[in-house]
N, C-alpha and C. Protein backbone atom coordinates (compact mmCIF):
# COMPACT_ATOMS: atom_id res chain seq x y z
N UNK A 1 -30.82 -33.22 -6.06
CA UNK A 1 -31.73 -34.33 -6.20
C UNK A 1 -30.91 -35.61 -6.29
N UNK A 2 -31.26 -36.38 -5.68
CA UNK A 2 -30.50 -38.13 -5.32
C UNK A 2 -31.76 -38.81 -5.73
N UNK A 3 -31.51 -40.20 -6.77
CA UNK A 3 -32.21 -40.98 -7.02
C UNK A 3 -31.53 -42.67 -6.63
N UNK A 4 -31.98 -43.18 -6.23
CA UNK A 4 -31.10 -44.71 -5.84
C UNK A 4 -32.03 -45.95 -6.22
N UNK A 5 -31.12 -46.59 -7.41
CA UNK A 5 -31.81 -47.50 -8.22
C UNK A 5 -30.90 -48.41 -8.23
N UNK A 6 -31.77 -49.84 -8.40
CA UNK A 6 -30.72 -50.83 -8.29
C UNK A 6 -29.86 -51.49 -10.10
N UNK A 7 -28.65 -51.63 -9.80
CA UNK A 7 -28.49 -52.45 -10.74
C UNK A 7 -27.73 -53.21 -11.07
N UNK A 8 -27.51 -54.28 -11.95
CA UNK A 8 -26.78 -55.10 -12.32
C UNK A 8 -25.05 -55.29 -11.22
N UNK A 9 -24.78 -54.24 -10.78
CA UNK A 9 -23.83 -54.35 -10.18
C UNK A 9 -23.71 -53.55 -8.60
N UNK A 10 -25.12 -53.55 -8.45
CA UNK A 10 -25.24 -53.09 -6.87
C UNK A 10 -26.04 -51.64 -6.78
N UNK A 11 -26.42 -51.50 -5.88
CA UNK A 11 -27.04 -49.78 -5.65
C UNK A 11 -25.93 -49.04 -6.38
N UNK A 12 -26.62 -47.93 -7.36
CA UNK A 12 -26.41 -46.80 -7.78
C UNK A 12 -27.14 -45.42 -7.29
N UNK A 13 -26.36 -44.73 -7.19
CA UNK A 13 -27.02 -42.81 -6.86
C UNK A 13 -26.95 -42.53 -8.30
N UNK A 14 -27.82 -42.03 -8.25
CA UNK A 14 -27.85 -40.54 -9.65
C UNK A 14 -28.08 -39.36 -8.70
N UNK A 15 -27.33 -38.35 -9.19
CA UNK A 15 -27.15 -36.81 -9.19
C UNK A 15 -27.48 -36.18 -9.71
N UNK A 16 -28.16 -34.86 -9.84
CA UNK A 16 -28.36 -33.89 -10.58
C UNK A 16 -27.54 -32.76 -10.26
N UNK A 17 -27.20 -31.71 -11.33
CA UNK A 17 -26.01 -30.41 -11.15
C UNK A 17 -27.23 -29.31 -11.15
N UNK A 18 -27.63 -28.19 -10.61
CA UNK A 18 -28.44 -27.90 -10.75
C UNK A 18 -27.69 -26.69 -12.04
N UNK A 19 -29.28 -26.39 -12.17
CA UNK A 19 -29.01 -25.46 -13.75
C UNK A 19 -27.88 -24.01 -13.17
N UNK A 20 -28.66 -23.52 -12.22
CA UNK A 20 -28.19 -22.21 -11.77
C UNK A 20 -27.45 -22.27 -10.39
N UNK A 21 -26.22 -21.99 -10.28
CA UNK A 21 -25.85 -21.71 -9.16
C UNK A 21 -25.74 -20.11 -8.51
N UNK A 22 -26.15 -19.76 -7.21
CA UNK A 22 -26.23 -18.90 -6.40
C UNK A 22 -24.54 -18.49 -6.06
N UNK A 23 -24.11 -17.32 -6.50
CA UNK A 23 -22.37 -17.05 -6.20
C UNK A 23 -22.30 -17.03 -4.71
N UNK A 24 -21.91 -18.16 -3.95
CA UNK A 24 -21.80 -17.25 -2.31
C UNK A 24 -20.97 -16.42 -1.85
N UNK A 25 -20.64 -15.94 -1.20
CA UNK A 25 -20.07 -14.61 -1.13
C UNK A 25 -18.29 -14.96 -1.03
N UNK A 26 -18.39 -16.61 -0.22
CA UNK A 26 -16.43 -16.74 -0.55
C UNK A 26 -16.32 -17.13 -1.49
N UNK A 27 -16.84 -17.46 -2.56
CA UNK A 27 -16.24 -17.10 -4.11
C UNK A 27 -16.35 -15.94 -4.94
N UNK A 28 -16.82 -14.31 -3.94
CA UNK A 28 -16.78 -13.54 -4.72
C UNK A 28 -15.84 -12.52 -4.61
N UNK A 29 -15.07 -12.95 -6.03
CA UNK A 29 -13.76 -12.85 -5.68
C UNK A 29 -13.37 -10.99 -5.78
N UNK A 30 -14.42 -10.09 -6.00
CA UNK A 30 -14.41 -8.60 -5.53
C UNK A 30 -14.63 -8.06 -4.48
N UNK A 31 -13.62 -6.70 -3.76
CA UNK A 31 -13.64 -6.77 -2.14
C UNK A 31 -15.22 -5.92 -2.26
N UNK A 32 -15.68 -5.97 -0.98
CA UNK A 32 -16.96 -4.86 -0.81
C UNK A 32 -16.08 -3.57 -0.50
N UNK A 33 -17.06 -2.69 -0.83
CA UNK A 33 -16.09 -1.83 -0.92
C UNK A 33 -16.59 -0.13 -0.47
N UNK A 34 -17.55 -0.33 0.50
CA UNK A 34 -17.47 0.49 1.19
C UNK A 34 -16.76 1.39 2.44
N UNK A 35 -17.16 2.47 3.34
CA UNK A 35 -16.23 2.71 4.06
C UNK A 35 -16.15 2.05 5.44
N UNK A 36 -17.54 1.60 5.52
CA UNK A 36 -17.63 0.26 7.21
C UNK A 36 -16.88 -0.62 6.64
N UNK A 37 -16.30 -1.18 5.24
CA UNK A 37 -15.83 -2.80 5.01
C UNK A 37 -14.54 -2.39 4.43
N UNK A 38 -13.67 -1.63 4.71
CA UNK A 38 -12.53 -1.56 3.92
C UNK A 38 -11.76 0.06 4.18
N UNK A 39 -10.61 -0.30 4.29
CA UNK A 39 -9.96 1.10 4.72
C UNK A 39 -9.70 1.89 3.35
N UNK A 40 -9.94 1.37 2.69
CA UNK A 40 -9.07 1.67 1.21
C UNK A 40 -10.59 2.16 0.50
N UNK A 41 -11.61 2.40 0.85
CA UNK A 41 -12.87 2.55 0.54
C UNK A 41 -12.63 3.45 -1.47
N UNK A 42 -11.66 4.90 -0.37
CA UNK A 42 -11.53 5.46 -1.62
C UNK A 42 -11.15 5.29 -2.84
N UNK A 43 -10.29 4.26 -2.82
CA UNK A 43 -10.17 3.55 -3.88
C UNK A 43 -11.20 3.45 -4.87
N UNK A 44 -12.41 2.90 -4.27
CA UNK A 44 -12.96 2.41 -5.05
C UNK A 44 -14.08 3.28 -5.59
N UNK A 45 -14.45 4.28 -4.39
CA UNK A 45 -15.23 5.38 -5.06
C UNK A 45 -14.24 6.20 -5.66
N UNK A 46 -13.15 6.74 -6.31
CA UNK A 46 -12.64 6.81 -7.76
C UNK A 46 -12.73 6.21 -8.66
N UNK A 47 -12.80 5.36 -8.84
CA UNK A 47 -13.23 4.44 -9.31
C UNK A 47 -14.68 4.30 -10.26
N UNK A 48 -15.45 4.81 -8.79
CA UNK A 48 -16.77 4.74 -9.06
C UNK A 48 -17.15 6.30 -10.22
N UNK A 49 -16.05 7.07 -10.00
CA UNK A 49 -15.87 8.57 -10.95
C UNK A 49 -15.23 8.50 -11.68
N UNK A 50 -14.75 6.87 -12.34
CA UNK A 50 -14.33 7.08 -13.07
C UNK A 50 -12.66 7.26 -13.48
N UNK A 51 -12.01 7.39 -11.97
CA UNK A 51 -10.27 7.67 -11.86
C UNK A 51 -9.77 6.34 -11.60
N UNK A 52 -8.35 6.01 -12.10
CA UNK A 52 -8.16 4.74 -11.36
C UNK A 52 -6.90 5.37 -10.18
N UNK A 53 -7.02 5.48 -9.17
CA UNK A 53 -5.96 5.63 -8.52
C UNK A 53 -5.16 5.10 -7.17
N UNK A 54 -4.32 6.05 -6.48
CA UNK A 54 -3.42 4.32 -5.89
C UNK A 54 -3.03 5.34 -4.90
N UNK A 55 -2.57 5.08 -3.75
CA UNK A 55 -1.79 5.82 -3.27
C UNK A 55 0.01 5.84 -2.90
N UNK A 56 0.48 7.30 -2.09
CA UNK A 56 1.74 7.76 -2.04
C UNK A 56 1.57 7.91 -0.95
N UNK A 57 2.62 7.63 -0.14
CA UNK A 57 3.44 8.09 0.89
C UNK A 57 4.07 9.50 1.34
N UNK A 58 3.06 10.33 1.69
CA UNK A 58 3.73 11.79 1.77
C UNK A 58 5.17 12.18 2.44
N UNK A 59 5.78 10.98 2.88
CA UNK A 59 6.88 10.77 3.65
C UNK A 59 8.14 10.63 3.10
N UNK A 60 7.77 9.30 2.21
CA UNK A 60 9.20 9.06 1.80
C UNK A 60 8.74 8.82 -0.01
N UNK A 61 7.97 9.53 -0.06
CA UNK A 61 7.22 9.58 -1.97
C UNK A 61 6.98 8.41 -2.53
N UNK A 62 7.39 7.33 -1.95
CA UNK A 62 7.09 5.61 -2.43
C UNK A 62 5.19 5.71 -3.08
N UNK A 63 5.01 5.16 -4.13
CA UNK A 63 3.49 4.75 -4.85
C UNK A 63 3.52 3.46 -4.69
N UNK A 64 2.34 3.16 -4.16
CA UNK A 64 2.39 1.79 -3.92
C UNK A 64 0.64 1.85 -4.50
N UNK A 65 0.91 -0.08 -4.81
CA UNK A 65 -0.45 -0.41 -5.55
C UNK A 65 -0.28 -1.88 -5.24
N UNK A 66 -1.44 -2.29 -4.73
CA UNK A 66 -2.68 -1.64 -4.37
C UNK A 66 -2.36 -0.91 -3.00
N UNK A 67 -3.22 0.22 -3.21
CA UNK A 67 -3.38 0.96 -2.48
C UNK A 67 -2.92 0.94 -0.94
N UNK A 68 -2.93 0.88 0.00
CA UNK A 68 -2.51 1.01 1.38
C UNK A 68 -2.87 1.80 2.53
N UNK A 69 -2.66 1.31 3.32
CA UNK A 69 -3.35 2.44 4.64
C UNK A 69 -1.59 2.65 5.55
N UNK A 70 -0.55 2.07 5.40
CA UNK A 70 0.27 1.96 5.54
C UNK A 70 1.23 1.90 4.47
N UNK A 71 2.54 2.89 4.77
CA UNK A 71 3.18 2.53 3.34
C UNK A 71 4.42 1.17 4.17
N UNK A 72 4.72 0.63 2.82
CA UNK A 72 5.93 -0.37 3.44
C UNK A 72 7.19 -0.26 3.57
N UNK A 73 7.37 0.86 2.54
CA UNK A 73 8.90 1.31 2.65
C UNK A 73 9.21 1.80 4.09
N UNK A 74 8.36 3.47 4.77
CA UNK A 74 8.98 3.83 5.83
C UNK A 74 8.26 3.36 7.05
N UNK A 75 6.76 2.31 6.70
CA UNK A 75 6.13 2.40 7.57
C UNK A 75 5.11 3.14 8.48
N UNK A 76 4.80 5.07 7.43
CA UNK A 76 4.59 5.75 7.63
C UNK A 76 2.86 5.76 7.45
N UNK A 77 2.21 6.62 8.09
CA UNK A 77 0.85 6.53 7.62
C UNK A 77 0.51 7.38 6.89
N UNK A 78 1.28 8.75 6.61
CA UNK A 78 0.73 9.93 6.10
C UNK A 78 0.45 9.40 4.81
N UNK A 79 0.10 8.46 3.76
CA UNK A 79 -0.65 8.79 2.40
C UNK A 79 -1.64 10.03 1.79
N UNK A 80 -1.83 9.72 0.53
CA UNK A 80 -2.37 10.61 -0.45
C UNK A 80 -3.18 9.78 -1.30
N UNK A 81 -3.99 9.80 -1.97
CA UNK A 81 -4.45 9.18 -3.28
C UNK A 81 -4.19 10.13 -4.25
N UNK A 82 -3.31 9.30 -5.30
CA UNK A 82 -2.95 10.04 -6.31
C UNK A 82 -3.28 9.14 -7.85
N UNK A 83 -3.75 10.06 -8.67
CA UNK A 83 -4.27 9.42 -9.98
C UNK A 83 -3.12 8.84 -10.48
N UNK A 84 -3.42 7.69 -11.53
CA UNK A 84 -2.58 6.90 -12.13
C UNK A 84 -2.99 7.20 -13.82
N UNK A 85 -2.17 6.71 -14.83
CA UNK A 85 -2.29 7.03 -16.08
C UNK A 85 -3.71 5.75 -16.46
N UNK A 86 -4.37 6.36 -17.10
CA UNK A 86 -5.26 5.30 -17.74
C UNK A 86 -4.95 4.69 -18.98
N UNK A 87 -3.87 4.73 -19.27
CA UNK A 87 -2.93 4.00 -20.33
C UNK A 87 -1.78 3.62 -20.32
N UNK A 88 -1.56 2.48 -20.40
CA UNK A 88 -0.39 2.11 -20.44
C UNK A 88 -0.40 0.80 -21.42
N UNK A 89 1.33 -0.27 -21.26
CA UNK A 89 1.40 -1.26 -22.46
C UNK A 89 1.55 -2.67 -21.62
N UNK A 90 1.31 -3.81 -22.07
CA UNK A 90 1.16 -4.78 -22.09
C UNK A 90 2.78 -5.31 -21.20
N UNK A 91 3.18 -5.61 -20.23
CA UNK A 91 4.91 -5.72 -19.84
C UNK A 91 4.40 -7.25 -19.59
N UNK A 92 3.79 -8.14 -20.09
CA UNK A 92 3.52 -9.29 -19.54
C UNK A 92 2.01 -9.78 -19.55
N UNK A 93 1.42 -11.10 -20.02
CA UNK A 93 0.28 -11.44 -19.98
C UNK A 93 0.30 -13.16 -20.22
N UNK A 94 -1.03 -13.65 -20.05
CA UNK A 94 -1.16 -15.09 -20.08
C UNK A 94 -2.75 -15.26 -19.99
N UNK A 95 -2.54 -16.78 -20.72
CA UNK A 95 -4.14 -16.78 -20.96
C UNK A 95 -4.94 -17.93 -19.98
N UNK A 96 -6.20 -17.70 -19.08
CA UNK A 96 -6.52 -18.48 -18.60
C UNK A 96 -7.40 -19.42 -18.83
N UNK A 97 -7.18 -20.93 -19.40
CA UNK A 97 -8.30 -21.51 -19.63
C UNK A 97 -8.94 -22.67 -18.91
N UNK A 98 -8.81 -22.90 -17.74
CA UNK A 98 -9.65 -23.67 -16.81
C UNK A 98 -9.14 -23.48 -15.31
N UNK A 99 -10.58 -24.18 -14.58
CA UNK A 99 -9.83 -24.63 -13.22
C UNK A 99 -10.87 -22.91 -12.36
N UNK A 100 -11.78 -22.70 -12.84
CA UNK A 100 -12.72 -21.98 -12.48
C UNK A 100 -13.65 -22.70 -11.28
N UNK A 101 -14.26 -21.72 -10.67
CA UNK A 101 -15.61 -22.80 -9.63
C UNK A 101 -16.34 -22.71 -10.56
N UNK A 102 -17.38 -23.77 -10.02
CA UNK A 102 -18.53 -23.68 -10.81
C UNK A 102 -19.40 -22.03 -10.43
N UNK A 103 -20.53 -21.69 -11.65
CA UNK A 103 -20.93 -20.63 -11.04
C UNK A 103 -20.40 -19.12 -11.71
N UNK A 104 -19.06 -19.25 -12.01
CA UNK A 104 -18.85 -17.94 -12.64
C UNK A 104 -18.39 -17.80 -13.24
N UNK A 105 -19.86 -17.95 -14.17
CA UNK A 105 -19.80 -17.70 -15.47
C UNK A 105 -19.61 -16.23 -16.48
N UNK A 106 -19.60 -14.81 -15.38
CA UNK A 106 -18.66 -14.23 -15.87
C UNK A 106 -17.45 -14.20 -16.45
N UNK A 107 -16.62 -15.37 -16.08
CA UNK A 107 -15.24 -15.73 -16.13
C UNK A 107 -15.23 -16.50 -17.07
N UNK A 108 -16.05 -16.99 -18.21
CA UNK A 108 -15.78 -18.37 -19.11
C UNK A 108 -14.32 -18.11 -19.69
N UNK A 109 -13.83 -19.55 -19.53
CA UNK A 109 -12.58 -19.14 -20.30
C UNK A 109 -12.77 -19.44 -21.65
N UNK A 110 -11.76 -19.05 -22.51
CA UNK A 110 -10.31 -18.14 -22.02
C UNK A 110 -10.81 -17.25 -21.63
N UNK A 111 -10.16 -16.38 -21.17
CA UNK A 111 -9.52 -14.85 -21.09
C UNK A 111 -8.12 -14.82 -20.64
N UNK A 112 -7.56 -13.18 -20.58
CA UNK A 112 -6.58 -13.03 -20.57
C UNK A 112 -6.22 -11.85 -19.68
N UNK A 113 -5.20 -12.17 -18.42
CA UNK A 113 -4.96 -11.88 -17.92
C UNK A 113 -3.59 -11.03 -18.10
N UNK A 114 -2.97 -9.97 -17.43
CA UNK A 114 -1.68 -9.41 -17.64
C UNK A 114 -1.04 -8.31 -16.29
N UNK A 115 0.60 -8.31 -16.80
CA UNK A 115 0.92 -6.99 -15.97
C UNK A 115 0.82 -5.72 -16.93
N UNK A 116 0.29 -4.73 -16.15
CA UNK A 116 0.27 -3.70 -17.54
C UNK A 116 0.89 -2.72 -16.79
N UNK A 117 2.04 -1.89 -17.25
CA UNK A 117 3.15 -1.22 -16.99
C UNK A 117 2.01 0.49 -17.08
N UNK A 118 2.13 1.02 -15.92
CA UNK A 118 1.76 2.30 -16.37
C UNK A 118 2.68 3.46 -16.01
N UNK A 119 3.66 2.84 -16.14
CA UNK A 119 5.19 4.03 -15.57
C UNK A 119 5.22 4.05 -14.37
N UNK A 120 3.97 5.10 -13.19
CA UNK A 120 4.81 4.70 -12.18
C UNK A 120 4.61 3.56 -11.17
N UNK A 121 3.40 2.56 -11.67
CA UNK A 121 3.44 1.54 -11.11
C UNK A 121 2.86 0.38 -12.68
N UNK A 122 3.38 -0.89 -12.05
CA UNK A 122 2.65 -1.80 -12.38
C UNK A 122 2.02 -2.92 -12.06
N UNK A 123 0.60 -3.22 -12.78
CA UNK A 123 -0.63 -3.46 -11.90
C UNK A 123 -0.93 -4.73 -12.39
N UNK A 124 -1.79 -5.97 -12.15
CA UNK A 124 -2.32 -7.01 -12.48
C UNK A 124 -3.95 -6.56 -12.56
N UNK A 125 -4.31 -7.27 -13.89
CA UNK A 125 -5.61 -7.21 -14.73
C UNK A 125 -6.02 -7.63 -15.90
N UNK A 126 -7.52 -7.86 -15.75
CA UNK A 126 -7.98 -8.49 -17.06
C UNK A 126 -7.72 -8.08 -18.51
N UNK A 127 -7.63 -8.06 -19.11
CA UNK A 127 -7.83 -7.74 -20.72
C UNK A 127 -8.85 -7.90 -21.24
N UNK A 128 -9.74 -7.21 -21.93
CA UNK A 128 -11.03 -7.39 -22.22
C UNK A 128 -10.79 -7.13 -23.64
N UNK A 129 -12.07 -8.15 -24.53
CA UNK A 129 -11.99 -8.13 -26.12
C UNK A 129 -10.72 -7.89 -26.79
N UNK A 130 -10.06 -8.62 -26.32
CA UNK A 130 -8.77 -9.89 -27.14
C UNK A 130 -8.61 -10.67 -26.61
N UNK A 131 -7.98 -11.68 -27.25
CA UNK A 131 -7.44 -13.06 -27.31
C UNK A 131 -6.20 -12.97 -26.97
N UNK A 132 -5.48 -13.65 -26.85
CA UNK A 132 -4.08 -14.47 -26.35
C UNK A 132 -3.35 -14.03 -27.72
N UNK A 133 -3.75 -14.42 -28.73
CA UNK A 133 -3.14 -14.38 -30.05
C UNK A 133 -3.17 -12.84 -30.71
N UNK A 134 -4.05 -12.02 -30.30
CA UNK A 134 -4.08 -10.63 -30.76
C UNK A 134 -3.03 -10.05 -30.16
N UNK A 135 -2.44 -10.37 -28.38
CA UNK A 135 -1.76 -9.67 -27.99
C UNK A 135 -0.10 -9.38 -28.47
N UNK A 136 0.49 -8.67 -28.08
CA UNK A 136 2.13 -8.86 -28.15
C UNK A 136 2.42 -7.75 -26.73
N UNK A 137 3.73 -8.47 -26.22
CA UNK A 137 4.21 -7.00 -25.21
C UNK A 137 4.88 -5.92 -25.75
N UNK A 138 3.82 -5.04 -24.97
CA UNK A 138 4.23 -3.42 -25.15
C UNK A 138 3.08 -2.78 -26.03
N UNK A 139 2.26 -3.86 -26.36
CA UNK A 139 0.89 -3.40 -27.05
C UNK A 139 0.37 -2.11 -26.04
N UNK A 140 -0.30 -1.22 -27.14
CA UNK A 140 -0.61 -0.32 -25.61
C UNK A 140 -2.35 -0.65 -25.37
N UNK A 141 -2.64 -0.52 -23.97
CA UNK A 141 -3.57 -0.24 -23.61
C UNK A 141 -4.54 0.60 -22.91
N UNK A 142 -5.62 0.64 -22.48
CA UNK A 142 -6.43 1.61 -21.62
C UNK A 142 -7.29 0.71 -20.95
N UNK A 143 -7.44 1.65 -19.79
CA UNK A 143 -8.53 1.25 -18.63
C UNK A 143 -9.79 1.31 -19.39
N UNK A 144 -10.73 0.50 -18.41
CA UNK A 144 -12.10 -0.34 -18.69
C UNK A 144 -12.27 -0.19 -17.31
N UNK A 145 -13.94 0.86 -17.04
CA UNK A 145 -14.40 0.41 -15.48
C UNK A 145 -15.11 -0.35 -15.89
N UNK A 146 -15.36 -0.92 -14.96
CA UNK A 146 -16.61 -2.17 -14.73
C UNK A 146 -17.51 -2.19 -13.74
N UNK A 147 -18.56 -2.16 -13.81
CA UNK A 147 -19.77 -2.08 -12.35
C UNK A 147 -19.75 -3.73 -12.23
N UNK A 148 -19.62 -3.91 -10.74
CA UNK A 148 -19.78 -5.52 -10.65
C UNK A 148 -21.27 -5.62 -10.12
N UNK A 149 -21.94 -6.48 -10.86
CA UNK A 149 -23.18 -7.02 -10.47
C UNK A 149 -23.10 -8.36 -9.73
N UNK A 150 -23.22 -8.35 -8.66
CA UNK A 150 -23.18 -9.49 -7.29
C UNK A 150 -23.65 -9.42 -6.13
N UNK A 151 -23.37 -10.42 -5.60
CA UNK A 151 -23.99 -10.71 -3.96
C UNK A 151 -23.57 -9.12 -2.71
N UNK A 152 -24.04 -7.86 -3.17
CA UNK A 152 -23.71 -7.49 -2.30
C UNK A 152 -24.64 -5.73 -1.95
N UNK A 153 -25.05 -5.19 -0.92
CA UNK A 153 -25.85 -4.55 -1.18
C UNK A 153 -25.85 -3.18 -1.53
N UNK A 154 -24.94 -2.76 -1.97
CA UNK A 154 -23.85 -1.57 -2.85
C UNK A 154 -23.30 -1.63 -4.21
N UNK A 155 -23.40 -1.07 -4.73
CA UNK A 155 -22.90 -0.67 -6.31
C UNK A 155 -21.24 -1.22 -5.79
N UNK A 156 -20.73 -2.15 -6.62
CA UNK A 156 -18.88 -2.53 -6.38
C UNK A 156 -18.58 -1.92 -8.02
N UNK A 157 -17.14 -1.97 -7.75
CA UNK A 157 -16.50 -1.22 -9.25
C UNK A 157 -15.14 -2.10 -9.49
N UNK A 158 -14.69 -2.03 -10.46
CA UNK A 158 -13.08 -2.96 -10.53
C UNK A 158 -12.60 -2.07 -11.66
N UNK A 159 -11.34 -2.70 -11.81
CA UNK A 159 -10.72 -2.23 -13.35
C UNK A 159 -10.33 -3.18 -14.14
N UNK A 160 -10.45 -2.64 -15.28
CA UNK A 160 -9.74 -4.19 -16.40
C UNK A 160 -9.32 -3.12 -17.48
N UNK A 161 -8.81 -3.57 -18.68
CA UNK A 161 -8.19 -2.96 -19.37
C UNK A 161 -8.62 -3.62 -20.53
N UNK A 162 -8.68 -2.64 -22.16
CA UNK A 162 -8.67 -3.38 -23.37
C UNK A 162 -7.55 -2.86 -24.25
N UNK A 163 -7.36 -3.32 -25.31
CA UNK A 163 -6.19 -3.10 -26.25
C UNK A 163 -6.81 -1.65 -27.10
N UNK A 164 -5.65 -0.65 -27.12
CA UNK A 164 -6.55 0.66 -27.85
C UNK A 164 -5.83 0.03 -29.61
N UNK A 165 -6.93 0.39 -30.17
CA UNK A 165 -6.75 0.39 -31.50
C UNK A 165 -6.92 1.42 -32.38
């Protein structure tokens, strides 16, 4: 909504922000994640059961994360999906507090982001229910699925992690 009123120092606009914004789909920052939209599909239906896992290179044994349809070491295609530990510790984290789009408001900051070491790989992810100040490295943690509710016409899944206590 545009309003244009005159005043004292020339035409003015007024603006309105509207209350609710609609997420469009290039700010949604989770892949779709079926098997027409993504090679890595399986990923995410583990996911959807509950596993978090990654794949290996039946070639030259390299684990790579995220996942792959190609490995990079030999270049090989033969992969595997192989489960990963659902626990591991804190090797790094930081807290995010602005500089968001408008709109997603899932994301209010803070939160806190990290690398979390799970031996044989390590992964980037949220931290859920702590703060910046609760954490320390090497704290241990565990996986958190998450069903994403968004613009899309399939159940999506992610991972995040919280601090075990």
């Amino acid at each position: 909504m545009t309003d244009t009123t005159d005043s004292n120092s020339g035409k003015r606009e007024r603006i309105s922000v509207p209350e609710e914004i609609e997420l469009p789909r290039l700010l949604d920052f989770y892949d779709l994640q079926t098997e027409d939209q993504t090679q890595i599909h399986e990923f995410y239906d583990n996911l959807q059961e509950g596993q978090l896992t990654t794949t290996q290179c039946c070639d030259c044994e390299e684990i790579h994360f995220p996942p792959r349809i190609v490995c990079p070491e030999c270049t090989g295609d033969n992969l595997e999906y192989v489960e990963l530990p659902h626990e591991g510790e804190l090797f790094a984290f930081s807290e995010v507090r602005g500089g968001l789009p408008l709109g997603l408001s899932e994301h209010d900051v803070p939160y806190v982001v990290a690398a979390v070491d799970l031996g044989p790989i390590k992964l980037s992810a949220r931290i859920d229910d702590a703060s910046y100040g609760d954490l320390e490295i090497g704290d241990p943690v565990e996986l958190k699925i998450v069903e994403i509710d968004g613009p899309a016409d399939h159940k999506r899944f992610f991972y995040r992690f919280v601090p075990q206590r």
